[in-house]
Protein backbone atom coordinates (compact mmCIF):
# COMPACT_ATOMS: atom_id res chain seq x y z
CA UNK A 1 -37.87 -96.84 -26.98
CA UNK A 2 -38.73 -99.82 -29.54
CA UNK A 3 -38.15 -98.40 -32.93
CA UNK A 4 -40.24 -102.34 -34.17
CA UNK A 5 -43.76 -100.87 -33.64
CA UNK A 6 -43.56 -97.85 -36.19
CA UNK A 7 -41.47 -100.67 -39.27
CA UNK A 8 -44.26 -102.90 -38.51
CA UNK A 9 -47.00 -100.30 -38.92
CA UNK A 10 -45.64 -98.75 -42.39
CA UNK A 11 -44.92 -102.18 -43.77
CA UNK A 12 -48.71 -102.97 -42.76
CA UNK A 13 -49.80 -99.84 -45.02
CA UNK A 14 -47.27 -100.83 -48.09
CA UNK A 15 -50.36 -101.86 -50.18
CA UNK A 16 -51.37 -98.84 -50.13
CA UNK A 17 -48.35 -96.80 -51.33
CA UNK A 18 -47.53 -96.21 -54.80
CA UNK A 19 -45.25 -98.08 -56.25
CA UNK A 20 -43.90 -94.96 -58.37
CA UNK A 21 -41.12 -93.52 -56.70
CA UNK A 22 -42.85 -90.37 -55.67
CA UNK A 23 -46.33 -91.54 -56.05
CA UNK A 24 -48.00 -90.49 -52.33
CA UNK A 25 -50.29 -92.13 -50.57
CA UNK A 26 -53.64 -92.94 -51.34
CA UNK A 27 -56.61 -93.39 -48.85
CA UNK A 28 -54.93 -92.58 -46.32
CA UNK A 29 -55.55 -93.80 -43.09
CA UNK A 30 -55.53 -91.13 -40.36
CA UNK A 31 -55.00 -93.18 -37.43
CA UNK A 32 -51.97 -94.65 -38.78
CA UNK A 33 -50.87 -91.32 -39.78
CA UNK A 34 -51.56 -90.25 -36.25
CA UNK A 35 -49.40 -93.79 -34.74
CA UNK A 36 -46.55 -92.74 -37.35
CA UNK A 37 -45.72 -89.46 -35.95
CA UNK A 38 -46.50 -90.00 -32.62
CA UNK A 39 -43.35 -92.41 -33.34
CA UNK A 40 -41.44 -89.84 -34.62
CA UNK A 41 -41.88 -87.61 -32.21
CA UNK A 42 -40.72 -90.04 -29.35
CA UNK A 43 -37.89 -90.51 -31.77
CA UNK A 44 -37.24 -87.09 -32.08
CA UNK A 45 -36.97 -87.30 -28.04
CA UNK A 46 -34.46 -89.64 -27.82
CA UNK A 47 -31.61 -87.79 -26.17
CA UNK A 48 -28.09 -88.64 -27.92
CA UNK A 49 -26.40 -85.31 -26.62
CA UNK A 50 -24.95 -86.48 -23.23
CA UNK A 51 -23.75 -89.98 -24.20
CA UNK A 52 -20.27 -90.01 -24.16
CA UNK A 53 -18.67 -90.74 -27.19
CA UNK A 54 -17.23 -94.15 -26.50
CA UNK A 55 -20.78 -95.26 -26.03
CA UNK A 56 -22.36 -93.26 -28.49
CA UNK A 57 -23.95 -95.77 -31.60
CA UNK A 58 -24.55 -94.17 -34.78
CA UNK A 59 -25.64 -95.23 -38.19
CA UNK A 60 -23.49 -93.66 -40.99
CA UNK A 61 -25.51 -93.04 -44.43
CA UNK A 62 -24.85 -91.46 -47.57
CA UNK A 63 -27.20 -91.23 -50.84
CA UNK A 64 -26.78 -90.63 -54.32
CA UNK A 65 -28.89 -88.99 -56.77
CA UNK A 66 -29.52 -87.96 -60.19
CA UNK A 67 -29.40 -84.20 -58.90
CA UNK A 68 -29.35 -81.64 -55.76
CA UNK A 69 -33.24 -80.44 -55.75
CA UNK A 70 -36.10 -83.28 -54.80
CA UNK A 71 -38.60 -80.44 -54.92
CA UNK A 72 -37.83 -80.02 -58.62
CA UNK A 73 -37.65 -83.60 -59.66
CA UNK A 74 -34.44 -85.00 -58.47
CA UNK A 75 -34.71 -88.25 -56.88
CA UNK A 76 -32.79 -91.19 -54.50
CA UNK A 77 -31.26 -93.73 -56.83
CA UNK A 78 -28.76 -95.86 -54.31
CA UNK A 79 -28.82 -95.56 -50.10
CA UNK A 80 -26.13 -97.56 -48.12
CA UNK A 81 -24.99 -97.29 -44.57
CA UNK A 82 -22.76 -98.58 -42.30
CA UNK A 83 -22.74 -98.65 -38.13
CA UNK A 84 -20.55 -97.21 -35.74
CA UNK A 85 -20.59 -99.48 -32.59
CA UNK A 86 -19.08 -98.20 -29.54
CA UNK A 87 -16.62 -95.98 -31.49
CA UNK A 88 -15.51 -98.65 -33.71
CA UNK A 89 -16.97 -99.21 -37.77
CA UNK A 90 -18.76 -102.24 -37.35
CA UNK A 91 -18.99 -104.23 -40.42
CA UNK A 92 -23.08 -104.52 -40.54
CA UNK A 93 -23.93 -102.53 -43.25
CA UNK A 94 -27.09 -101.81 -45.60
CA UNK A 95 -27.29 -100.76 -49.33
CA UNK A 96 -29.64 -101.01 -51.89
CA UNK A 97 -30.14 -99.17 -55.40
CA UNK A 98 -33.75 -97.65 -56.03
CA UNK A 99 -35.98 -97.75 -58.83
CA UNK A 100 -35.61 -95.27 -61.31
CA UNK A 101 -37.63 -95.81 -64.86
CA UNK A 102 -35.52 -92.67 -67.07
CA UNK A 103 -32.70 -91.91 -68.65
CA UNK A 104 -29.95 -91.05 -66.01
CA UNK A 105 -27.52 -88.05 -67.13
CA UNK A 106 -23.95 -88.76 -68.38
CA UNK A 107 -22.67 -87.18 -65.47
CA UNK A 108 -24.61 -89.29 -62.94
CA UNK A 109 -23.70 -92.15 -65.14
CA UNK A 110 -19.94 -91.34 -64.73
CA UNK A 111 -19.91 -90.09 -61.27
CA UNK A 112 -21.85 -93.26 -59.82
CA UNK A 113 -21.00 -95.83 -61.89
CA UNK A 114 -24.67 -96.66 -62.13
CA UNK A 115 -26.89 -97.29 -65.41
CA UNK A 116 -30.73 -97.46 -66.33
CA UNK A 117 -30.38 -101.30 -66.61
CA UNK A 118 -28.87 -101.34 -62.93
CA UNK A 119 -32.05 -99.50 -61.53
CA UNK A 120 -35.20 -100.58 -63.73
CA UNK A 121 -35.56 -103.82 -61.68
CA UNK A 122 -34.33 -102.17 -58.28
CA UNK A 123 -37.00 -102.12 -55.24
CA UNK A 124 -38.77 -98.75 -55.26
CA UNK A 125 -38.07 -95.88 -53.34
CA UNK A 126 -40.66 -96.89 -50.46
CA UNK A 127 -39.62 -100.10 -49.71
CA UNK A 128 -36.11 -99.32 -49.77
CA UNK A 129 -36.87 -96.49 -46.89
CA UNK A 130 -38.38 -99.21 -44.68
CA UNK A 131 -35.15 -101.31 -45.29
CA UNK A 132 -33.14 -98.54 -44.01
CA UNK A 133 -34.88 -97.79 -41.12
CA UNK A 134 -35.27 -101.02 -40.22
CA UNK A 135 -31.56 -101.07 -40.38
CA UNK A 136 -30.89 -97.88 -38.30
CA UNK A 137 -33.66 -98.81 -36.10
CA UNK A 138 -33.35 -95.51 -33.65
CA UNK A 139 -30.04 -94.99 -34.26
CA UNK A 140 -29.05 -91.09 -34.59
CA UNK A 141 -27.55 -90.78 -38.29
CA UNK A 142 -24.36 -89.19 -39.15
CA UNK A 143 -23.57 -87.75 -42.63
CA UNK A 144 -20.91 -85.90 -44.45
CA UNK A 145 -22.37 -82.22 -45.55
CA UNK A 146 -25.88 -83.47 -44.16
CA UNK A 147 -28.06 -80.73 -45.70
CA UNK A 148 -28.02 -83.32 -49.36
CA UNK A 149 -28.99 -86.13 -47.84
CA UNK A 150 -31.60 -84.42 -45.26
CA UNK A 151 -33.43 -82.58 -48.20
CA UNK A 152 -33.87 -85.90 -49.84
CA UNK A 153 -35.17 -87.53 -46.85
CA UNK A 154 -37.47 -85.10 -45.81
CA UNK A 155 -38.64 -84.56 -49.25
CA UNK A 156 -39.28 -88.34 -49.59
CA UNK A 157 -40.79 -89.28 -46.51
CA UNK A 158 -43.44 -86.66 -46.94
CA UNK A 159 -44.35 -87.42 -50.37
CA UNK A 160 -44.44 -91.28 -49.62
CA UNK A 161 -45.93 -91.63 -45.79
CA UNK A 162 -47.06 -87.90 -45.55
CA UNK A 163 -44.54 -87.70 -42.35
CA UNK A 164 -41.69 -85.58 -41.57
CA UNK A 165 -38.57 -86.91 -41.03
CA UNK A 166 -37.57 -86.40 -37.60
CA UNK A 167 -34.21 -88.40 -37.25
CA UNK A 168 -31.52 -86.26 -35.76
CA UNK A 169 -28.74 -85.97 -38.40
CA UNK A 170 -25.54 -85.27 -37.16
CA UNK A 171 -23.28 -83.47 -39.53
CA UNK A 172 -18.80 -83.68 -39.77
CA UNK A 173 -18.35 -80.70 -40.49
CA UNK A 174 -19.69 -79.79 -37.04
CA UNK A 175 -16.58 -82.59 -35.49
CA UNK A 176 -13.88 -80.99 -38.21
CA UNK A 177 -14.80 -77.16 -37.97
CA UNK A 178 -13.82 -77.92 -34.21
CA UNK A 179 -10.69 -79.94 -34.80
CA UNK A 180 -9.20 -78.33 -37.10
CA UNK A 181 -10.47 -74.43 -37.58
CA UNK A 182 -8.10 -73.99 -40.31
CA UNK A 183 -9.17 -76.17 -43.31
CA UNK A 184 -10.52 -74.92 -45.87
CA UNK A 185 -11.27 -77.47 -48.21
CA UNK A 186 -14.63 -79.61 -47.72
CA UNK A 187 -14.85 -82.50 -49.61
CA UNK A 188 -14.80 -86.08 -48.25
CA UNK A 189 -11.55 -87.36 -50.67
CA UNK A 190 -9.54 -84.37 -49.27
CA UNK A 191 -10.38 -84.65 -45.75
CA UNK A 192 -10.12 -88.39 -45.96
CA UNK A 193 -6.45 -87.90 -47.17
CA UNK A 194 -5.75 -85.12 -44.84
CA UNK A 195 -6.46 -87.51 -42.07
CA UNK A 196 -4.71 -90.19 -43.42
CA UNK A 197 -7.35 -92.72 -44.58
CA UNK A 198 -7.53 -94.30 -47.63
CA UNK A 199 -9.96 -93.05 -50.33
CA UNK A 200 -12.04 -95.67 -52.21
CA UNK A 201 -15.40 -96.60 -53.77
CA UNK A 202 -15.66 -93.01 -54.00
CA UNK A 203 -19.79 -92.08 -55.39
CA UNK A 204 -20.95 -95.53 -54.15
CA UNK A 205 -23.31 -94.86 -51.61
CA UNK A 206 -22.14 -97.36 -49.58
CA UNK A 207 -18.29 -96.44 -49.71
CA UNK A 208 -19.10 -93.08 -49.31
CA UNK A 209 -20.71 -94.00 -45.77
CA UNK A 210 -17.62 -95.94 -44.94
CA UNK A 211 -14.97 -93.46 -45.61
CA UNK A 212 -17.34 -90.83 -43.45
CA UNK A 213 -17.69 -93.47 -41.02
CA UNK A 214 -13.70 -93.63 -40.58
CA UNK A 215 -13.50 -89.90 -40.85
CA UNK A 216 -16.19 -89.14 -37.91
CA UNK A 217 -14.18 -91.93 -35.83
CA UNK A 218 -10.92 -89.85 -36.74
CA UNK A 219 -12.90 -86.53 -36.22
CA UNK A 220 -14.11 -87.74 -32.57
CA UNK A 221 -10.65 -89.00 -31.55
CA UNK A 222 -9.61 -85.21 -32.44
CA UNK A 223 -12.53 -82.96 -30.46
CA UNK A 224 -12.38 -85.82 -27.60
CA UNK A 225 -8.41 -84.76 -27.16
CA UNK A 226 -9.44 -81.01 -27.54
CA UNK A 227 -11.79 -81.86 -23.89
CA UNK A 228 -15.09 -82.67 -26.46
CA UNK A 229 -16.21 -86.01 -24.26
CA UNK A 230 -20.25 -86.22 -26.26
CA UNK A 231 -22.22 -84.22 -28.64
CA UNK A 232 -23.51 -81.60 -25.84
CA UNK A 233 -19.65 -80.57 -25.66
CA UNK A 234 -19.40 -79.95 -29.33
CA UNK A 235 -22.81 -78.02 -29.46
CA UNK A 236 -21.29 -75.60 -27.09
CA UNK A 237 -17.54 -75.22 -28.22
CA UNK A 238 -19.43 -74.35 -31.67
CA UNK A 239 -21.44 -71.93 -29.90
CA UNK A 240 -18.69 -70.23 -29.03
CA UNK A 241 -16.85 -70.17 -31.90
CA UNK A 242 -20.24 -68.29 -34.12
């Protein structure tokens, strides 16, 4: 399906966001409301399962934030992405930071890197969304511990274009608990160096979506020599491992 029609319908009802990060919509239009999630739900249709791996395009994301709860305040500050292309990082990536008008915490400050002064005159939260999507177009999205950044997601696209977020996100833990049963650590830095690939730009949003880039195209050269040849195959080897 063309993922065009559903940018160019929520950049035609921009004026009538909120420019506050979590501001809503006012008047809302109901027949654009209907268009958007009759998009989503073709979206939501688009069947990723059986394509083999080697053909299988994903968009890699990762998102930081000034906490872990949207529904108690916490909120986006930086999104970046990268694209996996026929099994291989491609080097088309997005990123942007995201408005955010208070003080950020000494430990976000020290974990990200980031400052007030680096997000006061950043584009807000709803115009950064579109970006992305445009970007990812109707790509599935991959992420690393996926519950964070589909929270956040959810949480925001409801609050801003009173939609659910119906992208499919596809988790590694689901590609590692396969190919290697016995590891019990979690985080990205340690699996990264378990698997032999470089840790860097570590808390940036958009090296954080590289290094799980890398590590999913590690993790899939794993399950695909354990017989895993798509997504339906992992599904079920899961299964049968619960």
């Amino acid at each position: 399906m063309g993922f065009h029609p559903f940018v160019q319908f929520v950049r035609g009802i921009q004026g009538k966001l909120q420019t506050n990060m979590f501001g809503g919509m006012n008047g809302q239009n109901p027949q654009h409301m209907a268009f958007i999630r009759q998009m989503q739900r073709e979206l939501e249709n688009t069947d990723s399962m059986a394509i083999p791996f080697g053909n299988l395009n994903v968009a890699v994301f990762d998102i930081e934030t000034t906490g872990f709860y949207p529904d108690k305040g916490d909120q986006i500050i930086s999104i970046g992405a990268v694209k996996i292309i026929k099994g291989k990082v491609s080097e088309d990536s997005f990123y942007s930071l995201v408005r955010f008008e208070k003080p950020l915490s000494n430990q976000i400050k020290e974990l990200t890197g980031l400052s007030e002064g680096d997000l006061e005159k950043a584009p807000p939260l709803s115009e950064v969304l579109i970006s992305f999507l445009e970007f990812v177009r109707d790509m599935p999205l991959v992420a690393h511990h996926a519950n964070h950044e589909k929270s956040f997601m959810q949480h925001s696209c409801w609050k801003l274009f009173r939609t659910p977020f119906k992208y499919r996100i596809l988790d590694t833990s689901f590609l590692y608990r396969i190919a290697d049963p016995n590891i019990s650590f979690w985080r990205l830095e340690d699996l990264c160096e378990f698997y032999s690939i470089p840790v860097y730009n570590r808390h940036h949003a958009l090296g954080d979506a590289k290094l799980t880039a890398l590590l999913w195209c590690r993790l899939i050269e794993e399950v695909h020599k354990l017989g895993c040849s798509n997504l339906k195959d992992v599904y079920e080897r899961l299964a049968r491992f619960s």
